[in-house]
Protein backbone atom coordinates (compact mmCIF):
# COMPACT_ATOMS: atom_id res chain seq x y z
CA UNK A 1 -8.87 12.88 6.25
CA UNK A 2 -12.27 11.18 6.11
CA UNK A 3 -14.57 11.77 8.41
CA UNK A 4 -11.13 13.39 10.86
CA UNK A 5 -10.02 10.46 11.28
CA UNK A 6 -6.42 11.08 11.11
CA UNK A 7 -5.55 7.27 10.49
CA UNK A 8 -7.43 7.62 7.42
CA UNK A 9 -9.90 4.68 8.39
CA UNK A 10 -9.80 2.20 11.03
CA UNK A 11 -7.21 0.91 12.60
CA UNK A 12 -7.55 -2.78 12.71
CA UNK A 13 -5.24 -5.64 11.13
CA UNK A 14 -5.54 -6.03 7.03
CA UNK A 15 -6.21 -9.71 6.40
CA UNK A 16 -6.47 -10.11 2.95
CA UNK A 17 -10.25 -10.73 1.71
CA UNK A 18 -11.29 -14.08 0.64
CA UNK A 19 -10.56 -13.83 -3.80
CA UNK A 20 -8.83 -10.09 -3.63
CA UNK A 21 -6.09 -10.25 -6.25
CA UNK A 22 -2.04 -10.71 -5.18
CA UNK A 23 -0.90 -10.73 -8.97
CA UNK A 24 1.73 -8.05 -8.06
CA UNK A 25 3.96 -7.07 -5.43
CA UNK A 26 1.86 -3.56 -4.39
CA UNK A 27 -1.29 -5.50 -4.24
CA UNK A 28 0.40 -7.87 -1.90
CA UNK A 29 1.97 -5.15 -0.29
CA UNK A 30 -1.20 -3.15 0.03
CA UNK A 31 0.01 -0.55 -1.47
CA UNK A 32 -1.54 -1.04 -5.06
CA UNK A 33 -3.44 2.33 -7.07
CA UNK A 34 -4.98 2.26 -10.28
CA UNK A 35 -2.06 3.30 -11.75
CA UNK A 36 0.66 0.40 -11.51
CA UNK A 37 3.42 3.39 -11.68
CA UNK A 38 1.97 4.85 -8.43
CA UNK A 39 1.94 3.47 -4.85
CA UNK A 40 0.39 4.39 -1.30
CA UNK A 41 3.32 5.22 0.87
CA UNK A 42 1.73 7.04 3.63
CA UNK A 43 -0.64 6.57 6.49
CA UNK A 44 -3.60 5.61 3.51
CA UNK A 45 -2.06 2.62 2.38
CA UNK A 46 -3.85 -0.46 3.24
CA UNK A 47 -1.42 -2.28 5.62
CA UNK A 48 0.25 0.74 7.69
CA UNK A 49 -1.36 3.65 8.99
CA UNK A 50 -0.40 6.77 12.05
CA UNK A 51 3.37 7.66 12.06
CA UNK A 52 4.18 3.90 11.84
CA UNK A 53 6.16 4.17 8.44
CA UNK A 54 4.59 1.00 7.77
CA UNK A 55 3.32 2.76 4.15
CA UNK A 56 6.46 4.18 3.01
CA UNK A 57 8.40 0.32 3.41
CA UNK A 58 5.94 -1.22 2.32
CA UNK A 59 6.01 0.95 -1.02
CA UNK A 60 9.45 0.36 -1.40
CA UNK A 61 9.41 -3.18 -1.01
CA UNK A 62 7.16 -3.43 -3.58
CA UNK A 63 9.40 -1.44 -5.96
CA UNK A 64 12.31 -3.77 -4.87
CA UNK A 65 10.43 -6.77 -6.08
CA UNK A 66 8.30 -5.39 -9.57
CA UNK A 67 9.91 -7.06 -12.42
CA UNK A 68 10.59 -5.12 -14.65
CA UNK A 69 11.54 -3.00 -11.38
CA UNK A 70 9.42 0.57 -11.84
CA UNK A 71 11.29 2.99 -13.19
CA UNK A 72 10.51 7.13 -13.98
CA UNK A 73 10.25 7.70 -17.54
């Protein structure tokens, strides 16, 4: 939690920035890592945040629409 914030930042809504990349469904999402086989899905990812579940569909919408869809292994 930074700072105790338990929202993990600011709540406020997540316009994408003027030249921030969309090349893949988790960045346009907001749920993009440095690892493409990784996603936020909890009250840290970009566009969702408290108990919304906002993360967590997010995540799996990306998943739905990577092609090749993610897989484990």
């Amino acid at each position: 939690m930074p700072r105790g914030n338990i929202f993990h930042g600011g709540l406020d809504w997540p316009f994408v920035e003027d030249g921030e990349p969309l090349d893949t469904p988790a960045r346009r999402w907001g749920v993009a890592t440095d690892d493409p086989q990784i996603l936020l899905c909890g009250s840290g990812a970009r566009r969702g945040g408290a108990v919304s579940a906002i993360g967590g569909h997010n995540a799996a919408m990306a998943v739905l629409e990577s092609e090749p869809p993610l897989r484990n292994g």
